[in-house]
PDB file of N, CA and C in Angstrom:
ATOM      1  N   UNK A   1      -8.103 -17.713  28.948  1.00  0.00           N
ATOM      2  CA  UNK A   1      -7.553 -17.523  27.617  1.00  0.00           C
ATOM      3  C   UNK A   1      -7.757 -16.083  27.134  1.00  0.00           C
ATOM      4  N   UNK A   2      -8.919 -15.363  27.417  1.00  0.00           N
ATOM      5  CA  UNK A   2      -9.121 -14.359  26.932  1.00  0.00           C
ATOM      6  C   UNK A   2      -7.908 -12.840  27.845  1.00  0.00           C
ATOM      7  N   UNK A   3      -7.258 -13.257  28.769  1.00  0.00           N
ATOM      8  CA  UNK A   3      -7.068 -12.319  29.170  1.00  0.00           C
ATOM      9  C   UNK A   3      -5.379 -12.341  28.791  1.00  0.00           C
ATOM     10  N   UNK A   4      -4.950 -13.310  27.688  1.00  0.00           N
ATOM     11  CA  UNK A   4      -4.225 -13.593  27.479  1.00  0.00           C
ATOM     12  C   UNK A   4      -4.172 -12.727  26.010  1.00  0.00           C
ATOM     13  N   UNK A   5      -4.981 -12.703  25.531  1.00  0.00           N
ATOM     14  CA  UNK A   5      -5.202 -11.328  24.207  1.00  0.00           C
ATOM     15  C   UNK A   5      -5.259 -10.163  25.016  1.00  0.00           C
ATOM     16  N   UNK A   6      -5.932  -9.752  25.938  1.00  0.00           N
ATOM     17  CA  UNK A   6      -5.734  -8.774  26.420  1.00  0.00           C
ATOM     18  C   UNK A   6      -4.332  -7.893  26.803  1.00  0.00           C
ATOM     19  N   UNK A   7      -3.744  -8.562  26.841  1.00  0.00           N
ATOM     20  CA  UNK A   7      -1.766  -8.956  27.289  1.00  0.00           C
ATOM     21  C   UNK A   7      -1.450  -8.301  25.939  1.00  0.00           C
ATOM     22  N   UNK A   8      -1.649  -9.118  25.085  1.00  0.00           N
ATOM     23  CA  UNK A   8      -1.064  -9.114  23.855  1.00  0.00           C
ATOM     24  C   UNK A   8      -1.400  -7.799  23.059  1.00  0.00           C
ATOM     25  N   UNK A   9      -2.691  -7.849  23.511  1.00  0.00           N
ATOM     26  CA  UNK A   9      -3.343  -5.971  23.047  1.00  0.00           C
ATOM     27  C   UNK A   9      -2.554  -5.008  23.879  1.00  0.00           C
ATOM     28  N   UNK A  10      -2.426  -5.257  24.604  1.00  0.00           N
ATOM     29  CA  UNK A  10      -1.788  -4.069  25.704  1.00  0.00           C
ATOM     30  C   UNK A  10      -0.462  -4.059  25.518  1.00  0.00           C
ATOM     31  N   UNK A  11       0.575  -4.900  25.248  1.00  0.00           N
ATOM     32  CA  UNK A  11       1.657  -4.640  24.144  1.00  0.00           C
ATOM     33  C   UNK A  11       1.908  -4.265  23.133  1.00  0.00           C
ATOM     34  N   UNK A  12       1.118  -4.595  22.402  1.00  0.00           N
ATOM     35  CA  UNK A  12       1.181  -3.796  21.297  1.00  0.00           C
ATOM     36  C   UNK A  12       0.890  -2.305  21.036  1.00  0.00           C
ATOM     37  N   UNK A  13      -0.118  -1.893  22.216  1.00  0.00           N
ATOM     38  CA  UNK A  13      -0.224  -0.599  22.403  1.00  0.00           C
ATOM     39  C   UNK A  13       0.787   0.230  22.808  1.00  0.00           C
ATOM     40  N   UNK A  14       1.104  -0.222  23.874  1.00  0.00           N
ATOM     41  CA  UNK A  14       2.387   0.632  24.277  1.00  0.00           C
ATOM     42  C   UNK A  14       3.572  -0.076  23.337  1.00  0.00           C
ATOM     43  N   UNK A  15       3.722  -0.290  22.628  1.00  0.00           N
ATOM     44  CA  UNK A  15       4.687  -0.387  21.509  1.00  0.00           C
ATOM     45  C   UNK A  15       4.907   0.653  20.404  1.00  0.00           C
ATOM     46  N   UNK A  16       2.946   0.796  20.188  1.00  0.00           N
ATOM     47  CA  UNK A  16       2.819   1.912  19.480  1.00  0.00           C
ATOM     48  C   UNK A  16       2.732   3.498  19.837  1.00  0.00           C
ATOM     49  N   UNK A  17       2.507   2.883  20.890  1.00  0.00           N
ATOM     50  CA  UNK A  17       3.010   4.637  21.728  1.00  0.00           C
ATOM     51  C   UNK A  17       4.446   4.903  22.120  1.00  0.00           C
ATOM     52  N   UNK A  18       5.063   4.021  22.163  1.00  0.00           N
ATOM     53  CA  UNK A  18       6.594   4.189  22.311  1.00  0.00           C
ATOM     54  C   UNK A  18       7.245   4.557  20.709  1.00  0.00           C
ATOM     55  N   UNK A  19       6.653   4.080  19.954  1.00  0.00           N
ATOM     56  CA  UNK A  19       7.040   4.235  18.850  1.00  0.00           C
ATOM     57  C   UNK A  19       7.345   5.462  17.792  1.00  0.00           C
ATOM     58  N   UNK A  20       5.507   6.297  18.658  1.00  0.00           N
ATOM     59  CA  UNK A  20       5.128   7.510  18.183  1.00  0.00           C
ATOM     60  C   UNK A  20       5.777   8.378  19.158  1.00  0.00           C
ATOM     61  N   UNK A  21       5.909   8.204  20.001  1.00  0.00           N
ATOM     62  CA  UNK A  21       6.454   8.829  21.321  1.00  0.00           C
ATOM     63  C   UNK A  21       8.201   9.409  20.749  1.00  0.00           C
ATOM     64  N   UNK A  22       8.969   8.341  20.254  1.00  0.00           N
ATOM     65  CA  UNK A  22      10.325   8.603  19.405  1.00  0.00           C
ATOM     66  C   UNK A  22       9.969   9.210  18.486  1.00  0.00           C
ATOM     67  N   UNK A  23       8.915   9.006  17.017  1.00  0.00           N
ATOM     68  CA  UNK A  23       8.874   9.525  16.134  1.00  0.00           C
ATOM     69  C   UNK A  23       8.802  11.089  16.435  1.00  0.00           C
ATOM     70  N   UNK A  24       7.850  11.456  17.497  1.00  0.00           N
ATOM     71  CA  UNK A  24       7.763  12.920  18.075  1.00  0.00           C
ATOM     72  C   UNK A  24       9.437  13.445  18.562  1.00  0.00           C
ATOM     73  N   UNK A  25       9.305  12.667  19.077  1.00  0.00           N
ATOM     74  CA  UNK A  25      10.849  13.597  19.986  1.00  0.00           C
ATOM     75  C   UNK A  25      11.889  13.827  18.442  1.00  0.00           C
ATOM     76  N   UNK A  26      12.088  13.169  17.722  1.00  0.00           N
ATOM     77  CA  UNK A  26      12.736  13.194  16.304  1.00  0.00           C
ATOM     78  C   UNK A  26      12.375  14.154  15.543  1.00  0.00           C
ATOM     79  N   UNK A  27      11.165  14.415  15.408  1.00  0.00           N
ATOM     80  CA  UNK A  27      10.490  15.349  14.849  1.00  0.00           C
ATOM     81  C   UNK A  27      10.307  16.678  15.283  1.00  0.00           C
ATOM     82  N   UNK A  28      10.032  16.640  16.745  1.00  0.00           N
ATOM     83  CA  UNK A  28      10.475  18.065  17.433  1.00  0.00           C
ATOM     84  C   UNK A  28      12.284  18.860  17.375  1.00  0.00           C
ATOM     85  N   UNK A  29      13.182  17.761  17.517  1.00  0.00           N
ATOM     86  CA  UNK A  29      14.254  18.156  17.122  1.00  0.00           C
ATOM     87  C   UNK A  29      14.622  18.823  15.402  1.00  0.00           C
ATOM     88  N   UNK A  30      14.062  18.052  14.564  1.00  0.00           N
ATOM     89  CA  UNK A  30      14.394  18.769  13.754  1.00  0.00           C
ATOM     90  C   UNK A  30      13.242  20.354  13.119  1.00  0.00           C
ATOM     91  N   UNK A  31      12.130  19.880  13.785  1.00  0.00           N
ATOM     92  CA  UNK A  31      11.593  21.478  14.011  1.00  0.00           C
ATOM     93  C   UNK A  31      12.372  22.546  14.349  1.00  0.00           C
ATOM     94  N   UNK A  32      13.006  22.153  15.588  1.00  0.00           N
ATOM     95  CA  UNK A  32      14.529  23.426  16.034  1.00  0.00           C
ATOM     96  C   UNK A  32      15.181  23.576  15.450  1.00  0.00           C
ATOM     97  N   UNK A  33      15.905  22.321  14.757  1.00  0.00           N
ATOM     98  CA  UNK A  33      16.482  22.711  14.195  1.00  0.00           C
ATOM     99  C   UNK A  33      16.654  23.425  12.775  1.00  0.00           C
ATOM    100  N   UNK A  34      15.315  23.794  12.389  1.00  0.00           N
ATOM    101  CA  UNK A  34      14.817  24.352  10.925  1.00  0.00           C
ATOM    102  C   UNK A  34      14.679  25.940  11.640  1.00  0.00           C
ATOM    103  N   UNK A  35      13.377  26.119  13.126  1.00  0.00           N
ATOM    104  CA  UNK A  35      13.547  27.268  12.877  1.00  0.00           C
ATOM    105  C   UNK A  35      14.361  28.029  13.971  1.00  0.00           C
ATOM    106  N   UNK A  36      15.736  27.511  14.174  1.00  0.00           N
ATOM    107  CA  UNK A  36      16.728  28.270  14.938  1.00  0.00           C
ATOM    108  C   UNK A  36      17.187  29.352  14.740  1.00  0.00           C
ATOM    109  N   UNK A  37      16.882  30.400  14.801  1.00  0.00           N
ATOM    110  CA  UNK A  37      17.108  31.938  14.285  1.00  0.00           C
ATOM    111  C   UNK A  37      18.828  32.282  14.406  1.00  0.00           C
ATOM    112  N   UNK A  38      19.020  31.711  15.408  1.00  0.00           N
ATOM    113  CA  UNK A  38      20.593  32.235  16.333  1.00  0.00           C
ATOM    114  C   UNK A  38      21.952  30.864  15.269  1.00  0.00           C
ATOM    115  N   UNK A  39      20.956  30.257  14.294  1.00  0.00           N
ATOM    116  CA  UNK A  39      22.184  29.573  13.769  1.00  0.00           C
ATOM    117  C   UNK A  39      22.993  30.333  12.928  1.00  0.00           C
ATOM    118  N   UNK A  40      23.801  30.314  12.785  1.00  0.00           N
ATOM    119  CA  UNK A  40      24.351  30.746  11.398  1.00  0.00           C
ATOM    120  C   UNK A  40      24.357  30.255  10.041  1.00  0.00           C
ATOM    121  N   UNK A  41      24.463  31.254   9.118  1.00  0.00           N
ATOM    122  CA  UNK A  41      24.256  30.446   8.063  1.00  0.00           C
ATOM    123  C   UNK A  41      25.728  30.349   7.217  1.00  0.00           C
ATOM    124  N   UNK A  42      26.043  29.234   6.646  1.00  0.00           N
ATOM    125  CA  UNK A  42      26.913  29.179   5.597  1.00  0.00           C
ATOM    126  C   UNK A  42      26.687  28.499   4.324  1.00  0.00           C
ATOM    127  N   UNK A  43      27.394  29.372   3.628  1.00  0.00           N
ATOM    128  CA  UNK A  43      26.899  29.909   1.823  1.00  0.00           C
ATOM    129  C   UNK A  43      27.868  29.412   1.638  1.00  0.00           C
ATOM    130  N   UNK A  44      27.805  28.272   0.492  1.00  0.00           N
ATOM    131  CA  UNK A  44      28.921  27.617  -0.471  1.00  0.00           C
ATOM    132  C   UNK A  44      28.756  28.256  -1.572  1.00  0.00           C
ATOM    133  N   UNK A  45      30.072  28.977  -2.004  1.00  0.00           N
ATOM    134  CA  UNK A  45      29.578  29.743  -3.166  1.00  0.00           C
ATOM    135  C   UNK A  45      30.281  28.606  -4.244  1.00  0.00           C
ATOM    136  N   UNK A  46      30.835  27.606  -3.799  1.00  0.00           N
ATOM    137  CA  UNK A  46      30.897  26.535  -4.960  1.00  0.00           C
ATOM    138  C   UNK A  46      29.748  25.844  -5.872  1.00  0.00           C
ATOM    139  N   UNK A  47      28.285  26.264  -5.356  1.00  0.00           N
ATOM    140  CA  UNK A  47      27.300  25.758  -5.531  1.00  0.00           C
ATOM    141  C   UNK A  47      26.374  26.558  -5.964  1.00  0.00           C
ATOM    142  N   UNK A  48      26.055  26.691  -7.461  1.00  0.00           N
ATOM    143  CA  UNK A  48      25.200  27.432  -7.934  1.00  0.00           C
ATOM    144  C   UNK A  48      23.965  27.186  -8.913  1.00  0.00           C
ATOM    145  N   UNK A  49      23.484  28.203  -9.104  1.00  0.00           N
ATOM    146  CA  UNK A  49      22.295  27.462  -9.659  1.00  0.00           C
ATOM    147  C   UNK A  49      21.774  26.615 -10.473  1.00  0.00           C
ATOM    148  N   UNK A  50      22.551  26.594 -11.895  1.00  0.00           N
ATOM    149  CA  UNK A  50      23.018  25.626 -12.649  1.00  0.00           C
ATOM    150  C   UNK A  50      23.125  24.092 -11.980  1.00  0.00           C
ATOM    151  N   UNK A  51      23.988  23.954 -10.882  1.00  0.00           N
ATOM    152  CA  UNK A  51      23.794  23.032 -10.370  1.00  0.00           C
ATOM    153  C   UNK A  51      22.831  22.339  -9.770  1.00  0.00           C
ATOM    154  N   UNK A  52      22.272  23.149  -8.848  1.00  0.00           N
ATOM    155  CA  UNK A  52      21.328  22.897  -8.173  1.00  0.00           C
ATOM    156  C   UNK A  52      20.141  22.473  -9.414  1.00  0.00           C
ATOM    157  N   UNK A  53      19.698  23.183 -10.402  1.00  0.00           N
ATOM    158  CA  UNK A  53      18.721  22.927 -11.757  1.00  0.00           C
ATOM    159  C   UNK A  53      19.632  21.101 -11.932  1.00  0.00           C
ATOM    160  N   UNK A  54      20.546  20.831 -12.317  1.00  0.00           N
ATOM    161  CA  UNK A  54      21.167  19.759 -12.806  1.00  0.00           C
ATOM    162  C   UNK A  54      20.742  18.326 -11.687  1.00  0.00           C
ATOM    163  N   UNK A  55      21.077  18.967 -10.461  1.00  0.00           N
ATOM    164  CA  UNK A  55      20.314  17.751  -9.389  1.00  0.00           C
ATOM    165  C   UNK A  55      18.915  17.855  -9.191  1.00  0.00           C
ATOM    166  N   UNK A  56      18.488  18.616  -9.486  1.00  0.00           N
ATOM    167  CA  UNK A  56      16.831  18.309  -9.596  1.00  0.00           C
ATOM    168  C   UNK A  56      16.203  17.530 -10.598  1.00  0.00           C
ATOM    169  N   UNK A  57      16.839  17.783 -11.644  1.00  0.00           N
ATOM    170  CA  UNK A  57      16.635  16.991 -13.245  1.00  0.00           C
ATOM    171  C   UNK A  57      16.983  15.799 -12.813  1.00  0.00           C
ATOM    172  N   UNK A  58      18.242  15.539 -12.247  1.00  0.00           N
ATOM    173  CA  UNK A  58      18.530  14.261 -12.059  1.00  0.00           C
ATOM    174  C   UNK A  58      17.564  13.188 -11.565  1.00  0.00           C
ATOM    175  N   UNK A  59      17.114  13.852 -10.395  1.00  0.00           N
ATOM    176  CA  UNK A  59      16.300  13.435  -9.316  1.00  0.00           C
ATOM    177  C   UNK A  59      14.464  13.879  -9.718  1.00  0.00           C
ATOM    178  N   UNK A  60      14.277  14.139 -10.618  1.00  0.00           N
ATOM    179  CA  UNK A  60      12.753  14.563 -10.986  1.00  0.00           C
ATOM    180  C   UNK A  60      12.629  13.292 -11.534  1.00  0.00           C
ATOM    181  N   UNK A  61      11.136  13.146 -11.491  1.00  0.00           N
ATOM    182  CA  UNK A  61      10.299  11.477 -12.254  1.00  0.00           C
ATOM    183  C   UNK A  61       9.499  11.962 -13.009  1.00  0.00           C
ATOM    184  N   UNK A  62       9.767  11.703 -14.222  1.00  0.00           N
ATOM    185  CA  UNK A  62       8.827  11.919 -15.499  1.00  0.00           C
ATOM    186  C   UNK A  62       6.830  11.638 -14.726  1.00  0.00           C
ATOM    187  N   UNK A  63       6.011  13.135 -15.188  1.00  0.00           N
ATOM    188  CA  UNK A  63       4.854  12.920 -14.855  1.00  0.00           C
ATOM    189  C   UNK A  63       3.824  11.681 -15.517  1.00  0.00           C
ATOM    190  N   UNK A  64       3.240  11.216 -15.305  1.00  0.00           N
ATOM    191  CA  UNK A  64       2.410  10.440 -15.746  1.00  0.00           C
ATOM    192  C   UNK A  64       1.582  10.532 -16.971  1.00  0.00           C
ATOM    193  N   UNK A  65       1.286   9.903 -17.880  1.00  0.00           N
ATOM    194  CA  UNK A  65       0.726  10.404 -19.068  1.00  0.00           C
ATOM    195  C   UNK A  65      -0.930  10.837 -18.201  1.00  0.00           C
ATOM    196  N   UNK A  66      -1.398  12.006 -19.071  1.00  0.00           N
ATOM    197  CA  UNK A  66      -2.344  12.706 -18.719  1.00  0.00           C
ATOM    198  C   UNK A  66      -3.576  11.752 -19.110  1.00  0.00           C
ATOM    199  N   UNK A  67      -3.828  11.394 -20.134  1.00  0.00           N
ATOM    200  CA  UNK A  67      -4.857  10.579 -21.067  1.00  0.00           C
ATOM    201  C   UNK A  67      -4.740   9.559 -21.362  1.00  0.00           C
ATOM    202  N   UNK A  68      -5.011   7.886 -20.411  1.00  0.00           N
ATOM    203  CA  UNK A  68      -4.871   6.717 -20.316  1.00  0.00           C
ATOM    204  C   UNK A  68      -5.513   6.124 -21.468  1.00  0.00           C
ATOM    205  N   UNK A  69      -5.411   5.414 -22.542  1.00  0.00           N
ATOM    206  CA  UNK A  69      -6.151   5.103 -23.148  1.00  0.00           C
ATOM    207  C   UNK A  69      -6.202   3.656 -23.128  1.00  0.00           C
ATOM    208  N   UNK A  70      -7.519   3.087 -23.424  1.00  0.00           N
ATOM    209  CA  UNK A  70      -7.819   1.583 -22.647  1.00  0.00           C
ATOM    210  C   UNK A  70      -8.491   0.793 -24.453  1.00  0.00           C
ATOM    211  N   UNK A  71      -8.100  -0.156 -24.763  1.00  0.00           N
ATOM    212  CA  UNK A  71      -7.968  -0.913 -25.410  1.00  0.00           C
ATOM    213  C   UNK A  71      -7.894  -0.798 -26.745  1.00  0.00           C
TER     214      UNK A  71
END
């Protein structure tokens, strides 16, 4: 019986190394692809700062009150 957890441990391990194993390779790709020197860049000049301020607001979450007060 016991070597029957053992099985079950040893699947799950290499599950989790397969797992992390993808998460890496995913993660190394987009490393390149951040610091690729030889990409080019293209500038939407439809998109300016105003805007960019407007989707951040959108997308910002009010901070937390500083001073919890309890009963």
């Amino acid at each position: 019986m016991s070597w029957q957890l053992w099985v079950v441990i040893a699947l799950a391990a290499a599950g989790l190394v397969l797992l992390a194993a993808a998460r890496m390779r995913h993660a190394r790709k987009v490393f390149d692809d951040i610091t690729d020197l030889a990409r080019p860049i293209h500038l939407t000049p439809r998109v300016t700062a105003d805007d960019l301020a407007r989707a951040r607001a959108r997308h910002a979450r009010p901070e937390p009150a500083r001073r919890r007060r309890h009963g």
